[in-house]
Protein backbone atom coordinates (compact mmCIF):
# COMPACT_ATOMS: atom_id res chain seq x y z
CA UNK A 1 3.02 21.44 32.76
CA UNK A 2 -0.81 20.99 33.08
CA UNK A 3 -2.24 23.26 36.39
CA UNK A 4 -4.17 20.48 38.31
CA UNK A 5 -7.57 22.74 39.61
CA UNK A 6 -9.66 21.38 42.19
CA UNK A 7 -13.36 22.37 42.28
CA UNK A 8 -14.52 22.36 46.02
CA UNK A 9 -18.27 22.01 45.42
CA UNK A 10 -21.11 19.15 44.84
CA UNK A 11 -23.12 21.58 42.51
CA UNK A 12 -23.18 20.17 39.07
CA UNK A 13 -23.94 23.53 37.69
CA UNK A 14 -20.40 24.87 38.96
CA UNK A 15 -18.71 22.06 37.18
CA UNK A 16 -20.79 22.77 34.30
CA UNK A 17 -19.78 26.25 34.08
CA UNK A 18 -16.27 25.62 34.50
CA UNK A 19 -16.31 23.06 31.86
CA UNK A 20 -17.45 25.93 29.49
CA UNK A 21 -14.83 28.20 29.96
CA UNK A 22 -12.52 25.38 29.37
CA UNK A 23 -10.83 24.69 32.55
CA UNK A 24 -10.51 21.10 33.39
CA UNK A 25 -10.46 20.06 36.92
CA UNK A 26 -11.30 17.35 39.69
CA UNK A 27 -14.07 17.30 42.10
CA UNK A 28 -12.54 17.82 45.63
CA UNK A 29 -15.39 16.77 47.59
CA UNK A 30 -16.20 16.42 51.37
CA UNK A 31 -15.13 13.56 53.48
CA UNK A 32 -18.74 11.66 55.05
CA UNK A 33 -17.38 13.04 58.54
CA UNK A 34 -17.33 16.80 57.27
CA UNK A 35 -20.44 19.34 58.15
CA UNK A 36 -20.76 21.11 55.26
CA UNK A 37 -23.75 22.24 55.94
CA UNK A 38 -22.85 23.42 59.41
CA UNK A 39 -20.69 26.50 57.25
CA UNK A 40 -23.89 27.74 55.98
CA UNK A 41 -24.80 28.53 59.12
CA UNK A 42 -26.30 32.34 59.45
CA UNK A 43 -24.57 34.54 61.92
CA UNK A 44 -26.97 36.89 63.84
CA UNK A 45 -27.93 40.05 62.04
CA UNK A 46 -25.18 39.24 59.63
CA UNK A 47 -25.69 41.32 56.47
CA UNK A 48 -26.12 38.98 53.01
CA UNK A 49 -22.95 40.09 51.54
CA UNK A 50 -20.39 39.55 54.18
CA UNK A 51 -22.34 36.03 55.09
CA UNK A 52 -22.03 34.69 51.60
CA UNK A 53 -18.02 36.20 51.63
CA UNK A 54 -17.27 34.29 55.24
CA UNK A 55 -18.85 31.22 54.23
CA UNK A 56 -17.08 30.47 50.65
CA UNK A 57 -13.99 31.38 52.88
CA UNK A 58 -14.32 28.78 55.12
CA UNK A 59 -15.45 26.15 52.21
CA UNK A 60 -11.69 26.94 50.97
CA UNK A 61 -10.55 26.74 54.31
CA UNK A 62 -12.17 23.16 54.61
CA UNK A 63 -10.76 22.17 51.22
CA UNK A 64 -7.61 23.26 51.59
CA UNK A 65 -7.21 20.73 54.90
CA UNK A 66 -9.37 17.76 53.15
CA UNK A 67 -6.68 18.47 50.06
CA UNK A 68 -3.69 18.40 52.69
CA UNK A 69 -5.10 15.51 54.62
CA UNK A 70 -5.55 13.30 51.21
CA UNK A 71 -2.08 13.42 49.98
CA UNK A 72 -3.20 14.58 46.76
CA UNK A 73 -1.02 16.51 43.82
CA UNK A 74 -0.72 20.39 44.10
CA UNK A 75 -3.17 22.70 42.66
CA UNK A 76 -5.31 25.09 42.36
CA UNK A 77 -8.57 25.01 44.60
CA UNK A 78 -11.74 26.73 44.05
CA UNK A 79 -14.97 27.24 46.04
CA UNK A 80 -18.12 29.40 45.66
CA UNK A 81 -21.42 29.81 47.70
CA UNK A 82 -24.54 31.38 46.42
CA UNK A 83 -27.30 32.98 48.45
CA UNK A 84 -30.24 34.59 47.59
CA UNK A 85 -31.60 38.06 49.92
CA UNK A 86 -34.62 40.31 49.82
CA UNK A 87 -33.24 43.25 51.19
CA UNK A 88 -31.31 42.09 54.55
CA UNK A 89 -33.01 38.76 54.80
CA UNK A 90 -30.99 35.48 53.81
CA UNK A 91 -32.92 32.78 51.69
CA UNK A 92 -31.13 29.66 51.93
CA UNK A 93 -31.76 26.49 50.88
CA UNK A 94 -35.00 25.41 51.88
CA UNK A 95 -35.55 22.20 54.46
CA UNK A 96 -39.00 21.26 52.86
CA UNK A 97 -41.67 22.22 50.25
CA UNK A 98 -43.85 24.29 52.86
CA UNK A 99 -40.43 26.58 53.35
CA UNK A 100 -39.76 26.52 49.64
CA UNK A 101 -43.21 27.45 48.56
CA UNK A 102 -42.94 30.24 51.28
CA UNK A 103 -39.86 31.60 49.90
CA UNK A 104 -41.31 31.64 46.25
CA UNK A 105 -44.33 33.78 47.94
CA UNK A 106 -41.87 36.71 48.79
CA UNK A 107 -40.10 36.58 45.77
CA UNK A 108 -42.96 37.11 43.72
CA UNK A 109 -43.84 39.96 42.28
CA UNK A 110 -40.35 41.51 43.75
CA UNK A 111 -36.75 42.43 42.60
CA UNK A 112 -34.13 40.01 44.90
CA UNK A 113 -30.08 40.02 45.15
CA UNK A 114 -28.63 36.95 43.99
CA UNK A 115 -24.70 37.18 45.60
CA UNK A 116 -22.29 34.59 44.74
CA UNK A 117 -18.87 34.67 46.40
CA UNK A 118 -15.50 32.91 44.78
CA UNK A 119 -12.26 31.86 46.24
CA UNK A 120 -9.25 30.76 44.83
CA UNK A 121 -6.07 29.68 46.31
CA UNK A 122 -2.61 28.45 45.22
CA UNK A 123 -0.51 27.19 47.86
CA UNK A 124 -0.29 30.31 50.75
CA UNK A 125 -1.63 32.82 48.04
CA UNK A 126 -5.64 33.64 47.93
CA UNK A 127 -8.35 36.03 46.05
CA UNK A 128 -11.41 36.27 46.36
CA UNK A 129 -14.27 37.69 44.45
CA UNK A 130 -18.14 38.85 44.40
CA UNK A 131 -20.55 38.96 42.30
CA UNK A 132 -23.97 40.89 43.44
CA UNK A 133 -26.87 40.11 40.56
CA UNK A 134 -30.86 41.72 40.38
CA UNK A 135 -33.82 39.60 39.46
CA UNK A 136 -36.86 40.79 39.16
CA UNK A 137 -40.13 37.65 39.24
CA UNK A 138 -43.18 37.99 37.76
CA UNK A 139 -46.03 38.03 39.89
CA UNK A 140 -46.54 33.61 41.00
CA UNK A 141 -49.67 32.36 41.27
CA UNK A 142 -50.40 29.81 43.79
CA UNK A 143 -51.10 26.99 41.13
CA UNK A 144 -47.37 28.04 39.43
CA UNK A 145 -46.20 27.96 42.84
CA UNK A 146 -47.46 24.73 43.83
CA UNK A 147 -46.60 23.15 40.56
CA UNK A 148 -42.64 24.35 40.93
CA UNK A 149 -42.42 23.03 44.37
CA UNK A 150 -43.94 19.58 43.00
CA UNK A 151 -41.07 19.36 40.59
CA UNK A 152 -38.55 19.65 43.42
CA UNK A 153 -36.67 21.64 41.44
CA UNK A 154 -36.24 23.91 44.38
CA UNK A 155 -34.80 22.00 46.63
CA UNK A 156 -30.88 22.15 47.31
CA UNK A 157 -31.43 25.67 45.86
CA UNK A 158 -30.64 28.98 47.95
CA UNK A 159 -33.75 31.19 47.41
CA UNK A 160 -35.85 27.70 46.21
CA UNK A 161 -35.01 28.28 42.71
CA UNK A 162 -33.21 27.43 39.86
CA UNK A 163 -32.76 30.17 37.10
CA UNK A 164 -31.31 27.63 34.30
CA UNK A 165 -34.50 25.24 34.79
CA UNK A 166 -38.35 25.83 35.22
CA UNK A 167 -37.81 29.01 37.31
CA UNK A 168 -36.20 30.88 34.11
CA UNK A 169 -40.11 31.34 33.51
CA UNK A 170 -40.34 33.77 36.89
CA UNK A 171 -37.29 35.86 35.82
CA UNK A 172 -39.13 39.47 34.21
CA UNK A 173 -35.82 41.15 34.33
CA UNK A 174 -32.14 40.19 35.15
CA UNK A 175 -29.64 42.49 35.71
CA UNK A 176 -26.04 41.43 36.31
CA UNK A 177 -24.18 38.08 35.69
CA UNK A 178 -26.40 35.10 34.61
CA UNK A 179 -23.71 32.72 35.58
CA UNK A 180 -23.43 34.33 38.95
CA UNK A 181 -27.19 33.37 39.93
CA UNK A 182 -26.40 29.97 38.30
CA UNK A 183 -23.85 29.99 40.92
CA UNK A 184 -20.28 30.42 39.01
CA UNK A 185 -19.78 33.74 37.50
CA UNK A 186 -17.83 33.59 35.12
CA UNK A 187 -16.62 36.49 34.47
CA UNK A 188 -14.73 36.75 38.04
CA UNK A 189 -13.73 33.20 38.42
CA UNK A 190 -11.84 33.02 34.99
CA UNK A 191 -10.37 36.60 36.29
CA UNK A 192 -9.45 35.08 40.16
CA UNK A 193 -7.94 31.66 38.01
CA UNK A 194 -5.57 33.79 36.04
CA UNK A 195 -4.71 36.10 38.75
CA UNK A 196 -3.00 32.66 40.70
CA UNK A 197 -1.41 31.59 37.54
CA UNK A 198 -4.19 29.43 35.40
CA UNK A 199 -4.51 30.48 31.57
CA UNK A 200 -7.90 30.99 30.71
């Protein structure tokens, strides 16, 4: 019998990346009445790590109900979140270019955490997983600055960028899981998917 899976998450990169290591599965997006963004909400003094944990928590927790309240077939639900930090200090998705372009400015020149959190459940039983990446960026310009923000590449992005596209270009060093900054690692998803009973 085929294991339906269920991919909580309007990133076409995740779908992407799930798509390479072979697992087929169904969007399980949110309903127009949901506040998705309302769950990225940063609690005060809340420390990158155990933000980006809680929130991909309570994505599952939100797809698990939207799953429930649809009627649809059992099966396997997933969810990640991404976040980018300089030291203690969350970069989320930016509202507008002048907050991306400011974001790009610190990151500059600078090593930054990439963390991306994934959850997995099967009926009552859950895992969960984290993956905790270093990028170092080049030195930006203001002219390579301005012309990334123009592309709008950065927008929708936590930390403003996007490592598969133009922003690759910033990247001096990378240590840890280049699927991970994408936003999927794979390594720990395909690990969390056969821990609740998915071949991968």
């Amino acid at each position: 019998m085929t294991v339906l899976v269920y991919l909580a998450s309007q990133s076409p990169r995740r779908s992407q990346l799930l798509d390479q290591l072979g697992v087929r599965h169904q969007l399980l997006l949110p309903d127009a009445h949901e506040d998705s963004e309302g769950l990225e909400a940063v609690l005060p003094g809340e420390a990158p790590a155990r933000y980006v944990v809680r929130v991909t928590g309570l994505k599952l927790d939100a797809a698990l109900a939207r799953h429930q309240r649809r009627g649809l077939p059992a099966g396997l639900i997933l969810c990640a979140d991404t976040t980018v930090a300089l030291g203690r200090q969350i970069l989320g998705k930016p509202s507008d270019a002048a907050q991306a372009g400011a974001m790009l400015r610190q990151l500059g020149g600078r090593v930054h955490r990439v963390l991306t959190a994934v959850a997995v459940a099967n009926g009552r039983t859950r895992d969960a997983a984290l993956s905790v990446s270093r990028v170092e960026f080049a030195p930006l310009t203001a002219a390579a600055i301005r012309a990334y923000v123009a592309s709008a590449e950065p927008m929708g992005k936590a930390g403003a960028y996007a490592i598969q596209g133009r922003a690759g270009a910033f990247a001096r060093a990378i240590h840890g899981s280049y699927s991970g900054i994408m936003g999927l690692p794979l390594f720990e998803t395909a690990r969390l998917l056969r821990g609740v009973g998915y071949p991968v």
